[in-house]
PDB file of N, CA and C in Angstrom:
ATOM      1  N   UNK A   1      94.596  78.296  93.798  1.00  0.00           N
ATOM      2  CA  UNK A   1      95.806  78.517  94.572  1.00  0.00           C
ATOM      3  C   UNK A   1      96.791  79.322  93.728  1.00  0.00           C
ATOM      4  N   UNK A   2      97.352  80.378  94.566  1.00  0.00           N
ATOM      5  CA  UNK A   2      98.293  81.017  93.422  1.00  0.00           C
ATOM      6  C   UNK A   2      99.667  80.536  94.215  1.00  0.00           C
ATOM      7  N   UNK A   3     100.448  80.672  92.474  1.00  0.00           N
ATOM      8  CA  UNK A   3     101.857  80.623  93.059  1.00  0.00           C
ATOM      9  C   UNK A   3     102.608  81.305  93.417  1.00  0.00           C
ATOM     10  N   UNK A   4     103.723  81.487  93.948  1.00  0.00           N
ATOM     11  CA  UNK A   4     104.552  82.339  95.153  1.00  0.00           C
ATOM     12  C   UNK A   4     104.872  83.254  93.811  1.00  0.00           C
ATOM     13  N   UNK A   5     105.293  83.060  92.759  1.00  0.00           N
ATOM     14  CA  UNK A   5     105.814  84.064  91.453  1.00  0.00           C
ATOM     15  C   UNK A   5     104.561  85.098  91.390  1.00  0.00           C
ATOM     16  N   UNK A   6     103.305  84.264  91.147  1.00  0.00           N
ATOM     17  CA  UNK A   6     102.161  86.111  91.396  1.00  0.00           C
ATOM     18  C   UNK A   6     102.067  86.367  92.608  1.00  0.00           C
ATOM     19  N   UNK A   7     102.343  86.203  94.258  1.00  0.00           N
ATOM     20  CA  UNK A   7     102.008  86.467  94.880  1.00  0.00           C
ATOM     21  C   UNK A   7     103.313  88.005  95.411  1.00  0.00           C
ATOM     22  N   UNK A   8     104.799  87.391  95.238  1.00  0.00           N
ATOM     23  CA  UNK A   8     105.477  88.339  95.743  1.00  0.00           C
ATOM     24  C   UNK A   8     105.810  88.841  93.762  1.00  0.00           C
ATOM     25  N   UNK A   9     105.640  90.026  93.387  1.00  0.00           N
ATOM     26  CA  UNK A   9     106.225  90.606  92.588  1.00  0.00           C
ATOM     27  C   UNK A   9     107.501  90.800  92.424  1.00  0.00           C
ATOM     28  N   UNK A  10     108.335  91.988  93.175  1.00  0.00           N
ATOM     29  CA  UNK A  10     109.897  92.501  92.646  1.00  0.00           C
ATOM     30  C   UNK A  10     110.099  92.811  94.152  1.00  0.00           C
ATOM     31  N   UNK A  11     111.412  92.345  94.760  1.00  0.00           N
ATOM     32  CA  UNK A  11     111.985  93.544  96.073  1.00  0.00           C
ATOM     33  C   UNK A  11     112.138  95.056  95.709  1.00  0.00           C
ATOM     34  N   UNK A  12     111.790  95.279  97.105  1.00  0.00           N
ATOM     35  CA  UNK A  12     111.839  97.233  96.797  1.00  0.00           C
ATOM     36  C   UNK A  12     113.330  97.291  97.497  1.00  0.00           C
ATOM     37  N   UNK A  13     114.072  97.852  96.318  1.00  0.00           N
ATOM     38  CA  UNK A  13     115.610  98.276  97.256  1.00  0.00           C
ATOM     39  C   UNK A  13     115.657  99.926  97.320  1.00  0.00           C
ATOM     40  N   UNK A  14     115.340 100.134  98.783  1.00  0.00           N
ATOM     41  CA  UNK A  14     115.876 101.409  98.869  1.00  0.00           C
ATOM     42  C   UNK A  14     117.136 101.881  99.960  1.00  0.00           C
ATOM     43  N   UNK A  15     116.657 102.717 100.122  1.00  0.00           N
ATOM     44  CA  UNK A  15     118.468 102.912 101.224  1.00  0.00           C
ATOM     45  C   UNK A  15     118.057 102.356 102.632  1.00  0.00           C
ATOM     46  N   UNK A  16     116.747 102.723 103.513  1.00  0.00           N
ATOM     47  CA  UNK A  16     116.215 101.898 104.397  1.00  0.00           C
ATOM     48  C   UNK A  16     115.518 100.443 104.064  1.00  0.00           C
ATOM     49  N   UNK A  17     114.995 100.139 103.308  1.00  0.00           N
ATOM     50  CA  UNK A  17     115.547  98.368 103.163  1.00  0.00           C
ATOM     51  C   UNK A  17     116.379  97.867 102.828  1.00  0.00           C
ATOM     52  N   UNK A  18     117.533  98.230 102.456  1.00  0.00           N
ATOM     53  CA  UNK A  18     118.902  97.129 102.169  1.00  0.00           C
ATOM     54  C   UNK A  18     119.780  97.741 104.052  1.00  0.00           C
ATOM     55  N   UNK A  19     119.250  99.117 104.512  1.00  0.00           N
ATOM     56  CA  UNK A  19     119.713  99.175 105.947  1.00  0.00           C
ATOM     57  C   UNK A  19     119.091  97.956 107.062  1.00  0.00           C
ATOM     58  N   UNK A  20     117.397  98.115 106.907  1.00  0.00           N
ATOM     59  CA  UNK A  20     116.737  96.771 107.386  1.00  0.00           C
ATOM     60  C   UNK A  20     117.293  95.541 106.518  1.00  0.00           C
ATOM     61  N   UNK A  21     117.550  95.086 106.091  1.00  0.00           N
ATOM     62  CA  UNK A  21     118.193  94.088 105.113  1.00  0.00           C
ATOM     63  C   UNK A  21     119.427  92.929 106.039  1.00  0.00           C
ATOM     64  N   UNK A  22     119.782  93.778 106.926  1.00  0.00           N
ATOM     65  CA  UNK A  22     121.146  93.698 107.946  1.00  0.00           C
ATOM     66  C   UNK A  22     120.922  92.946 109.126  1.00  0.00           C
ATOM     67  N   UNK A  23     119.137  93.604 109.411  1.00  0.00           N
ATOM     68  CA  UNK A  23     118.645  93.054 110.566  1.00  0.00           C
ATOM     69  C   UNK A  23     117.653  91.960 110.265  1.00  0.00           C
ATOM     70  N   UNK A  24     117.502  91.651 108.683  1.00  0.00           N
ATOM     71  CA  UNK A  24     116.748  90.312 108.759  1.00  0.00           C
ATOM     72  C   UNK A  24     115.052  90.776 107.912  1.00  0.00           C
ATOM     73  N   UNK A  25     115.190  92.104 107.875  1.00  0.00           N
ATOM     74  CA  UNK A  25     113.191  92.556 107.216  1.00  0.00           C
ATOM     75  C   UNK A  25     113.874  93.158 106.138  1.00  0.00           C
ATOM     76  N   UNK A  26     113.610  92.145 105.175  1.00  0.00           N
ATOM     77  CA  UNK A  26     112.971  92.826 103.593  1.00  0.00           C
ATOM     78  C   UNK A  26     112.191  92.994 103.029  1.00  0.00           C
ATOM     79  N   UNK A  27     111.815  94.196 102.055  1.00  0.00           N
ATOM     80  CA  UNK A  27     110.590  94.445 101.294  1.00  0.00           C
ATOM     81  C   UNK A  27     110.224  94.242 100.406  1.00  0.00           C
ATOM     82  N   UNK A  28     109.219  93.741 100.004  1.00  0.00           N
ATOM     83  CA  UNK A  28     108.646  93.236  98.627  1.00  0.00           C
ATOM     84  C   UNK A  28     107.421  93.998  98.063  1.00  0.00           C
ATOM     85  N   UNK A  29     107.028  94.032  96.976  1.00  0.00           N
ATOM     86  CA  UNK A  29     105.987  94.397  96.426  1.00  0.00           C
ATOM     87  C   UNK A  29     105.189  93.259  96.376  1.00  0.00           C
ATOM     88  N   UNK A  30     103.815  93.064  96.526  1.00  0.00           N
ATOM     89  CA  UNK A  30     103.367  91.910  96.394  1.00  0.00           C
ATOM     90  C   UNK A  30     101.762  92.137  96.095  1.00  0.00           C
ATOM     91  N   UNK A  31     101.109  91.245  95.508  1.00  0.00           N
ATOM     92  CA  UNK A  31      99.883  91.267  94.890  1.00  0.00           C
ATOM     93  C   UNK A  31      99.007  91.737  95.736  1.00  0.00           C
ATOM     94  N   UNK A  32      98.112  92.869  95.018  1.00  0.00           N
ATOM     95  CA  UNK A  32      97.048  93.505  96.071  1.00  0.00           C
ATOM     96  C   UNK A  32      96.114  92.463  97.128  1.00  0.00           C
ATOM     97  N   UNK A  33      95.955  91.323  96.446  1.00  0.00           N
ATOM     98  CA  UNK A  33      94.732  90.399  97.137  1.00  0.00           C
ATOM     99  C   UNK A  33      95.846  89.347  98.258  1.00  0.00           C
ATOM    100  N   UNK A  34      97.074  89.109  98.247  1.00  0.00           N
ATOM    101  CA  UNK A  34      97.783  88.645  98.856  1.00  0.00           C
ATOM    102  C   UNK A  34      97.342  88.691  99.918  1.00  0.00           C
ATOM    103  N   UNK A  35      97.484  87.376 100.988  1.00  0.00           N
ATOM    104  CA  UNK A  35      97.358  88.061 102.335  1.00  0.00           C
ATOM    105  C   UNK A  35      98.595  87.858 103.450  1.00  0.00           C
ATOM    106  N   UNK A  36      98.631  87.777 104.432  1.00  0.00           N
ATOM    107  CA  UNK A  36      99.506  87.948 105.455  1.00  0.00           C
ATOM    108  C   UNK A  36     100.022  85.981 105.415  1.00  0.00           C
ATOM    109  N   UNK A  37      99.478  85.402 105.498  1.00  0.00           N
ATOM    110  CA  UNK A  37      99.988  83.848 105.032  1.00  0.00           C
ATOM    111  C   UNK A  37     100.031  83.253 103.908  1.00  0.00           C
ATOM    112  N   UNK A  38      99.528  84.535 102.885  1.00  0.00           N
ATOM    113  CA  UNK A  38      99.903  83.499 101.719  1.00  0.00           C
ATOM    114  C   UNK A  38     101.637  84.365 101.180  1.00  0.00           C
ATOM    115  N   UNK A  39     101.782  85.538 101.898  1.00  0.00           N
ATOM    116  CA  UNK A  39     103.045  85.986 102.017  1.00  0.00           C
ATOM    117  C   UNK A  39     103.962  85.318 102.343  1.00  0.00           C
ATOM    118  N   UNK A  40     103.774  84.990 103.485  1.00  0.00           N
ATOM    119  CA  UNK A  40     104.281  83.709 104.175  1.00  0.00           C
ATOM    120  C   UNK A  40     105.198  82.510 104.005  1.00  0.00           C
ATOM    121  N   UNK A  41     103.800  82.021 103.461  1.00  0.00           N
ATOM    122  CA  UNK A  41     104.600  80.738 102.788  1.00  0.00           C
ATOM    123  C   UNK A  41     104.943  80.685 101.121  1.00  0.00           C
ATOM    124  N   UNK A  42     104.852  81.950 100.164  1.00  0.00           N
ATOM    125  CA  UNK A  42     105.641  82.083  99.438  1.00  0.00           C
ATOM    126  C   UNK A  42     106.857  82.675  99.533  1.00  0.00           C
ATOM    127  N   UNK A  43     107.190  83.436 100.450  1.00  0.00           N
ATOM    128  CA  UNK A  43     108.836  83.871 100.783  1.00  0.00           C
ATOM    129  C   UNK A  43     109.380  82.637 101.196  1.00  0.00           C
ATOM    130  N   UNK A  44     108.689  81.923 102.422  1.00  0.00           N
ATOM    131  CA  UNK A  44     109.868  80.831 102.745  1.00  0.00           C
ATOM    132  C   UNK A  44     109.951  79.308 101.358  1.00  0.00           C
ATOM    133  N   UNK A  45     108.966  79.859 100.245  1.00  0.00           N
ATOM    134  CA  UNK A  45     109.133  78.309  99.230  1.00  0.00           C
ATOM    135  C   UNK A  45     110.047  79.477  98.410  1.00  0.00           C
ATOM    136  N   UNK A  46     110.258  80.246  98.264  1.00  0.00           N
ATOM    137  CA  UNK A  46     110.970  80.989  96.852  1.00  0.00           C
ATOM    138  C   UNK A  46     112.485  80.956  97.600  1.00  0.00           C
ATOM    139  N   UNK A  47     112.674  81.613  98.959  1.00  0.00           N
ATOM    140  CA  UNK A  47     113.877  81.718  99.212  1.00  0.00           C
ATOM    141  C   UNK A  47     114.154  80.503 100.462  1.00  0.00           C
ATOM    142  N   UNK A  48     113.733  79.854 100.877  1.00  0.00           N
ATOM    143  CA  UNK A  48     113.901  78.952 101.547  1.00  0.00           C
ATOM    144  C   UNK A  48     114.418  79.333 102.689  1.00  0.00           C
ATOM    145  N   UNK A  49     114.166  79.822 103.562  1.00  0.00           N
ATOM    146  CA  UNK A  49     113.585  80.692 104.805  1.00  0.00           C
ATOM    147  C   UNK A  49     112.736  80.730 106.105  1.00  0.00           C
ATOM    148  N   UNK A  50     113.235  81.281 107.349  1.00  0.00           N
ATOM    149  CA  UNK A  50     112.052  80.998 107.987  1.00  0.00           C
ATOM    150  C   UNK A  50     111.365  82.395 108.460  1.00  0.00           C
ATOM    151  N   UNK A  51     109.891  82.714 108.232  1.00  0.00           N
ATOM    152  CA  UNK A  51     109.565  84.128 108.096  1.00  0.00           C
ATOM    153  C   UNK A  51     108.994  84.157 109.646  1.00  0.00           C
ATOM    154  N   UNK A  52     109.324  84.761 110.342  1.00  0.00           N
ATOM    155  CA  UNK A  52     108.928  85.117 111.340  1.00  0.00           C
ATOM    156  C   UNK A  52     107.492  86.325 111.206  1.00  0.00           C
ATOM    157  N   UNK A  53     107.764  87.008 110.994  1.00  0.00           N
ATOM    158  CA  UNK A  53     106.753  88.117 111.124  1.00  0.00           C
ATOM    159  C   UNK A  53     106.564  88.823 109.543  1.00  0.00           C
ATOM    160  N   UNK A  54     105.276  89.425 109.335  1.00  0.00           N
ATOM    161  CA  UNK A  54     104.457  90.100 107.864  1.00  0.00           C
ATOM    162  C   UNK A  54     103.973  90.784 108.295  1.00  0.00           C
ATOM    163  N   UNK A  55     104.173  92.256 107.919  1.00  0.00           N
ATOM    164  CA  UNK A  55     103.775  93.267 108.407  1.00  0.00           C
ATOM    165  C   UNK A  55     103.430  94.147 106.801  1.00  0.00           C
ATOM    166  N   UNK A  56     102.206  94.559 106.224  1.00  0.00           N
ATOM    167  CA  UNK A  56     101.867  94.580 104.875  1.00  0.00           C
ATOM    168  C   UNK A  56     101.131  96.030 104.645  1.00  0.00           C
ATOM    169  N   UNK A  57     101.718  96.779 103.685  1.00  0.00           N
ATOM    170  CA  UNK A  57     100.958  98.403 103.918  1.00  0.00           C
ATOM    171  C   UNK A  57     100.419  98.077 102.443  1.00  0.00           C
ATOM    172  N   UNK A  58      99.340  99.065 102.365  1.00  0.00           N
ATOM    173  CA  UNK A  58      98.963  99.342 101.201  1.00  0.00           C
ATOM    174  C   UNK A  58      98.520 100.781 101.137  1.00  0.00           C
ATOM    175  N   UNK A  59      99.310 101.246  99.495  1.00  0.00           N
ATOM    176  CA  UNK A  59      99.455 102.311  98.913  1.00  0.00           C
ATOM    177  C   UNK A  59      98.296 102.603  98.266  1.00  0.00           C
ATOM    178  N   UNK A  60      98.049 104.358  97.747  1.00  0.00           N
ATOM    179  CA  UNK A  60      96.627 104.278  96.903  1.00  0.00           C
ATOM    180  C   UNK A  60      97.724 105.385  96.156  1.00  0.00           C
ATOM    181  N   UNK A  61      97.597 105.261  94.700  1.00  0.00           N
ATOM    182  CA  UNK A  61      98.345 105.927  93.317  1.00  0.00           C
ATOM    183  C   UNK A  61      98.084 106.737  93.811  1.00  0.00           C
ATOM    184  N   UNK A  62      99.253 107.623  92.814  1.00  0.00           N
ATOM    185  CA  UNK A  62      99.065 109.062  93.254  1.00  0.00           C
ATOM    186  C   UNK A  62      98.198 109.639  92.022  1.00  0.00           C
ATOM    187  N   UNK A  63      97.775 110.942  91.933  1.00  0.00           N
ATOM    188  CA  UNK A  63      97.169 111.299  91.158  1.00  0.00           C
ATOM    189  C   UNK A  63      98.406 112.258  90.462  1.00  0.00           C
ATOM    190  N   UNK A  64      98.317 112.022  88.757  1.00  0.00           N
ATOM    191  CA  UNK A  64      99.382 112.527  87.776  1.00  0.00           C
ATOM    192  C   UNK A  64      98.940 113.338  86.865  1.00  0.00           C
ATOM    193  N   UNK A  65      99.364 114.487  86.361  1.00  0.00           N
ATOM    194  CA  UNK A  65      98.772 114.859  85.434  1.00  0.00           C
ATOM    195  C   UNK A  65      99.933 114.655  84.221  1.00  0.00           C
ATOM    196  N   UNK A  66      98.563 114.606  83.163  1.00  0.00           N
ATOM    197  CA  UNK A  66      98.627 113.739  81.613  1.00  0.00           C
ATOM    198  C   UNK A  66      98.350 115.062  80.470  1.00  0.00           C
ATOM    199  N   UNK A  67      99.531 115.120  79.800  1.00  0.00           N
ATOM    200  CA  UNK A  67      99.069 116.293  78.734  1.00  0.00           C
ATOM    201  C   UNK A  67      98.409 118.044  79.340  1.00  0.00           C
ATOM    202  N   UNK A  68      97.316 118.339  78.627  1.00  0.00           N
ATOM    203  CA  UNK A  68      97.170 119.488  79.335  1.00  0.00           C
ATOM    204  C   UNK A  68      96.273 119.381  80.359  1.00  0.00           C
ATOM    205  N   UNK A  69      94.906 119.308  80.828  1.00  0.00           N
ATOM    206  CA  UNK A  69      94.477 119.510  81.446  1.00  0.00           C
ATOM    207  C   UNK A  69      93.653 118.164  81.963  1.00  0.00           C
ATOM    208  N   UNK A  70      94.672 117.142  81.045  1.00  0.00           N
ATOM    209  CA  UNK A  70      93.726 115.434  81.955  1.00  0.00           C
ATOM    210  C   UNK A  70      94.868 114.833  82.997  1.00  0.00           C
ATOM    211  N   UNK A  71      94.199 114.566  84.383  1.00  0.00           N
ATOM    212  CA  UNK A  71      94.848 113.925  84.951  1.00  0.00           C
ATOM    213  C   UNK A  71      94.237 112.146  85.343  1.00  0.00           C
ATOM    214  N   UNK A  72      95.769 111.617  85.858  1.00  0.00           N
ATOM    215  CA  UNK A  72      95.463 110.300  85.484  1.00  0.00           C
ATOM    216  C   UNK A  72      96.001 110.203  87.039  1.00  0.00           C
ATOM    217  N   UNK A  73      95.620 108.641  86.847  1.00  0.00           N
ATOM    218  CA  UNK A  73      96.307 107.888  88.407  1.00  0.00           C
ATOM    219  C   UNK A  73      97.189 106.925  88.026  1.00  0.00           C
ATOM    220  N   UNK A  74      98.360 106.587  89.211  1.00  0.00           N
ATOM    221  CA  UNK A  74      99.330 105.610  88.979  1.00  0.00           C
ATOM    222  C   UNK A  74      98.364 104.542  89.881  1.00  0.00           C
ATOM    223  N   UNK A  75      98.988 103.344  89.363  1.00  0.00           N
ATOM    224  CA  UNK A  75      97.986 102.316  89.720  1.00  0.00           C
ATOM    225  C   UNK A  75      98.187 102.263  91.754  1.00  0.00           C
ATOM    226  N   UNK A  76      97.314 101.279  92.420  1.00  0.00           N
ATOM    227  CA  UNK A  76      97.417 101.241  94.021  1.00  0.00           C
ATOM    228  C   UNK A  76      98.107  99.896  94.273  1.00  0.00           C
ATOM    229  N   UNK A  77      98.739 100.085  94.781  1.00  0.00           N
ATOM    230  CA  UNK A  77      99.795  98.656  94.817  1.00  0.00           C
ATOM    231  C   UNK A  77      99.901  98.581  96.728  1.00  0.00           C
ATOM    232  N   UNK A  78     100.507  97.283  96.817  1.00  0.00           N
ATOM    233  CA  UNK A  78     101.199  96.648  98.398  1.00  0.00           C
ATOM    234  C   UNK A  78     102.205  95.820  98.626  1.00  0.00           C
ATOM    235  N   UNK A  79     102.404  96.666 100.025  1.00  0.00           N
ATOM    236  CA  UNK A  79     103.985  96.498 100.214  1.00  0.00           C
ATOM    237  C   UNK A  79     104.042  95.410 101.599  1.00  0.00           C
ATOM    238  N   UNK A  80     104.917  94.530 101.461  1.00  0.00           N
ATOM    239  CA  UNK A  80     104.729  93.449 102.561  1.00  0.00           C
ATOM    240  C   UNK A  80     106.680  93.626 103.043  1.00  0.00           C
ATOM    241  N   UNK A  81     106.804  94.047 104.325  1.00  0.00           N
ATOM    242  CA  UNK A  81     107.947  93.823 104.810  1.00  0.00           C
ATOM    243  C   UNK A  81     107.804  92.772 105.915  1.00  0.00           C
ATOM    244  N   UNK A  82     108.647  91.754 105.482  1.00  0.00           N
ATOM    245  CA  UNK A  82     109.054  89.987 106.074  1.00  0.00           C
ATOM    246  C   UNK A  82     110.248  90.249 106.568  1.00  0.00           C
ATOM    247  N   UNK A  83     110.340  89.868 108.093  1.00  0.00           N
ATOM    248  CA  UNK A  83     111.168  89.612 109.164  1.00  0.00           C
ATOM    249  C   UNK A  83     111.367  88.220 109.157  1.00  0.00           C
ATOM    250  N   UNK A  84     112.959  87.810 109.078  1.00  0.00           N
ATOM    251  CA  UNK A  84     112.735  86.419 108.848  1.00  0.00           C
ATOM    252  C   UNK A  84     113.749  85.802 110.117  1.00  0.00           C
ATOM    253  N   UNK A  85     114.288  84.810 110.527  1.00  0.00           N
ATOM    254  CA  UNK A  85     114.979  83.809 111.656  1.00  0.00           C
ATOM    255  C   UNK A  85     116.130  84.702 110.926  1.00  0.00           C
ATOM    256  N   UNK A  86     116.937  84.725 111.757  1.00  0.00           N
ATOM    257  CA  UNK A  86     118.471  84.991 111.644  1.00  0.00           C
ATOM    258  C   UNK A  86     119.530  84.067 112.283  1.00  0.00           C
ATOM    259  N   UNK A  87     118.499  83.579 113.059  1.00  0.00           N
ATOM    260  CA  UNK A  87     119.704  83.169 114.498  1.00  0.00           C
ATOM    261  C   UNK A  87     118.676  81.300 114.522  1.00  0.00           C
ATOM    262  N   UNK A  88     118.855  80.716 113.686  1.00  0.00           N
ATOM    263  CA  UNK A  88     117.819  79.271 113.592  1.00  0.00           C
ATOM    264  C   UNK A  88     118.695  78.347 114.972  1.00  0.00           C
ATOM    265  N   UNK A  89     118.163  78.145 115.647  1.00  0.00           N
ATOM    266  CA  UNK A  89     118.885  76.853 116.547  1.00  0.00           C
ATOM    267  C   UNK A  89     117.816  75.587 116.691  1.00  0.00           C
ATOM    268  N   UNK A  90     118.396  74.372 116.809  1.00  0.00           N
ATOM    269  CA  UNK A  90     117.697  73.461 117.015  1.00  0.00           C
ATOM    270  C   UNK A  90     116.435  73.452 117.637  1.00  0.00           C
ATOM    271  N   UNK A  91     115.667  72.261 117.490  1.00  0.00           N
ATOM    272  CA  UNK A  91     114.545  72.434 117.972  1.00  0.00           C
ATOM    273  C   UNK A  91     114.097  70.976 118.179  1.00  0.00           C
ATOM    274  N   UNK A  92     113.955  70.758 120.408  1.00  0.00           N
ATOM    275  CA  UNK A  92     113.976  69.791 120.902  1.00  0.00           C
ATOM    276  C   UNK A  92     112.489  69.272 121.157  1.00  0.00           C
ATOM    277  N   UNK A  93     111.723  67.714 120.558  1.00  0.00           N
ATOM    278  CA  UNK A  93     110.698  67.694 121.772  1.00  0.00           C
ATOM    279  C   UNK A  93     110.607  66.706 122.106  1.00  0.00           C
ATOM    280  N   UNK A  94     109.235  66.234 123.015  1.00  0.00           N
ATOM    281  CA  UNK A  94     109.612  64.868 123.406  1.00  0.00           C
ATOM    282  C   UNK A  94     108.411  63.732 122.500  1.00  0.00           C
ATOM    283  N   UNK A  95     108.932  63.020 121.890  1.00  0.00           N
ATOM    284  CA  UNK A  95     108.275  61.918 121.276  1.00  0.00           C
ATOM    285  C   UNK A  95     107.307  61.016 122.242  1.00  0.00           C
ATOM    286  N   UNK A  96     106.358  60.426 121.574  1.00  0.00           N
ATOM    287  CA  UNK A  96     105.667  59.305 122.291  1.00  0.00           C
ATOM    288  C   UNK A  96     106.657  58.102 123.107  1.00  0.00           C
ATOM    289  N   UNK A  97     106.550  57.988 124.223  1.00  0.00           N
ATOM    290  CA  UNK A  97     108.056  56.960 124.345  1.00  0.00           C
ATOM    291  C   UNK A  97     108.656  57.726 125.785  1.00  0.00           C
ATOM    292  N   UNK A  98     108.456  59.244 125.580  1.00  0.00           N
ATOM    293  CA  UNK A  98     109.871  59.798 126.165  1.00  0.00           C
ATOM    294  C   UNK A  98     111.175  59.973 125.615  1.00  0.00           C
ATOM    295  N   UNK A  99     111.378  59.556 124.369  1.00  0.00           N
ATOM    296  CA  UNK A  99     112.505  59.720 123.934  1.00  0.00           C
ATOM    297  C   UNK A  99     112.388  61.607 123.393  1.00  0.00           C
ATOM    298  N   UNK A 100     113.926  62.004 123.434  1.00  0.00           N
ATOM    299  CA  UNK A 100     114.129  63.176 123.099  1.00  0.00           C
ATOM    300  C   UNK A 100     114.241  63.191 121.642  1.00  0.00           C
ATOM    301  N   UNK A 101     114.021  63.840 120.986  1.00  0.00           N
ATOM    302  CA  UNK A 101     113.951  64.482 119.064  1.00  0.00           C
ATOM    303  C   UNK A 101     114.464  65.576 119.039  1.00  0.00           C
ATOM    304  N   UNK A 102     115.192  65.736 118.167  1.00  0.00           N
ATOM    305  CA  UNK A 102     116.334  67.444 118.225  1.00  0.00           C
ATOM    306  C   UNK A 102     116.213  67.065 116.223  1.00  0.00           C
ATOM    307  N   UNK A 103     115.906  68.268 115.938  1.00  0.00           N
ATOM    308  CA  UNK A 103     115.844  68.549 114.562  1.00  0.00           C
ATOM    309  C   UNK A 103     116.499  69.895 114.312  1.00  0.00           C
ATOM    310  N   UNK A 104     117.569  69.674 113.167  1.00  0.00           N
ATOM    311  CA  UNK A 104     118.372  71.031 112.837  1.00  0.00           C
ATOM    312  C   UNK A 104     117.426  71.739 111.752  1.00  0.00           C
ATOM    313  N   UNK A 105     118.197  73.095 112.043  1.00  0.00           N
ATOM    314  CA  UNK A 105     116.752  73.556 110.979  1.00  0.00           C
ATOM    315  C   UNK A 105     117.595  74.260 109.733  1.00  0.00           C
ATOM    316  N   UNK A 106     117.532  73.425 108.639  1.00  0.00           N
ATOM    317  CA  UNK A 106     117.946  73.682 107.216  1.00  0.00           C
ATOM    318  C   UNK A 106     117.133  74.570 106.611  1.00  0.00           C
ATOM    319  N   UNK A 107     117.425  76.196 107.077  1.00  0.00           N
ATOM    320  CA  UNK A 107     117.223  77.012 105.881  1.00  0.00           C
ATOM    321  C   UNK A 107     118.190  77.782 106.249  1.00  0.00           C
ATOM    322  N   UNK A 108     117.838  79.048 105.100  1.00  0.00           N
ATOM    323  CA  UNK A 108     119.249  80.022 105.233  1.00  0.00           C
ATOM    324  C   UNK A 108     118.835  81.457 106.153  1.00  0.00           C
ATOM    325  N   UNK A 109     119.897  81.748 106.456  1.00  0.00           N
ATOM    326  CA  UNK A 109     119.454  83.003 106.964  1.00  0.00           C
ATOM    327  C   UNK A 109     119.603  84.641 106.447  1.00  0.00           C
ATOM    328  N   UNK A 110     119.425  84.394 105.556  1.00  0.00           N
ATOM    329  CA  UNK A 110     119.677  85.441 104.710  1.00  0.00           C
ATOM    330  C   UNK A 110     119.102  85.767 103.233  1.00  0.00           C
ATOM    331  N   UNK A 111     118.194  86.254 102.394  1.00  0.00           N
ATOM    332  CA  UNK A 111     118.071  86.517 100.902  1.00  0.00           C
ATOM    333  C   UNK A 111     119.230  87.158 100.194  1.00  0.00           C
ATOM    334  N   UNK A 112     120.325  86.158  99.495  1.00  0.00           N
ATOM    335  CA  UNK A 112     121.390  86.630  98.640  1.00  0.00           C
ATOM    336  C   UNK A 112     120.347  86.979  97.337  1.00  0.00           C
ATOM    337  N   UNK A 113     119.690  86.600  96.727  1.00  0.00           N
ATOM    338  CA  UNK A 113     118.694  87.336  95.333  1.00  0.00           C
ATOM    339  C   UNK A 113     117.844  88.284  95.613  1.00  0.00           C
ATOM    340  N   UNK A 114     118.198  89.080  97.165  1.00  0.00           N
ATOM    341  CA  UNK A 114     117.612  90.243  96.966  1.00  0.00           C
ATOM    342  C   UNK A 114     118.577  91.061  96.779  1.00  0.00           C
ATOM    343  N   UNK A 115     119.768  91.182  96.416  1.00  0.00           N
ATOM    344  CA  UNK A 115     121.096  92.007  95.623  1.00  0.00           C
ATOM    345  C   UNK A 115     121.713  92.365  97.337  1.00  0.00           C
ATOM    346  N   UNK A 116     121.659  92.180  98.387  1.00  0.00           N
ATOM    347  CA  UNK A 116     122.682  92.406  99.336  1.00  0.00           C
ATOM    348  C   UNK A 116     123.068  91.335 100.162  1.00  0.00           C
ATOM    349  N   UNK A 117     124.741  91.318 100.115  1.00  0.00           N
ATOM    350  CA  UNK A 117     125.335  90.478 100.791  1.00  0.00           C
ATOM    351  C   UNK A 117     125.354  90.616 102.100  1.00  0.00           C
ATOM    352  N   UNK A 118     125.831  89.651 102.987  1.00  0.00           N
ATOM    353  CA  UNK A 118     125.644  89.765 104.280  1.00  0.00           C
ATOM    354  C   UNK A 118     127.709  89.446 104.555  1.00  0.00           C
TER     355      UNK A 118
END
């Protein structure tokens, strides 16, 4: 089992993710073998969160040239942009019994440690 620290690497801040940032999808760099739920549930244990949607691209290096006539590659990395609850409201059901259950939902709506305030 890996932990959420190797799974999401560093946020990518650029001028269109801290713009998406506003509406709730931020971007992360995250481990090539990662998958779409183990994304998941390491964003909502690191930032305490509820992730709605993972939507995950992957890059292939570019090719660089090195000195005179050797070229090299930058490594192939992936990018996972997480849409998360913005708007959390209760959540009603009905228990064995018939009785009604209403549970508030304690997380935040927002990543303040990805450097933008809301």
């Amino acid at each position: 089992m890996k932990s959420p620290q190797d799974i999401i690497l560093k946020p990518i801040i650029t001028e269109r993710s801290t713009y998406e940032a506003s509406w709730g999808r931020y971007t992360f760099a995250v481990a090539k073998s990662a998958t779409k739920p183990e994304i998941r549930q390491a964003v909502e244990a690191l930032f305490n969160v509820k992730v709605i949607e993972v939507n995950t691209m992957n890059y292939v290096g570019k090719k660089k040239r090195l000195r005179y006539r050797q070229e090299g590659r930058r490594p192939d990395w992936k990018k996972a942009v997480v849409t998360i609850d913005t708007q959390p409201e209760p959540e009603t059901w009905l228990e064995a019994g018939g009785r009604k259950r209403t549970s508030d939902r304690k997380y935040r709506v927002y990543i303040e440690e990805f450097g933008i305030g809301q």
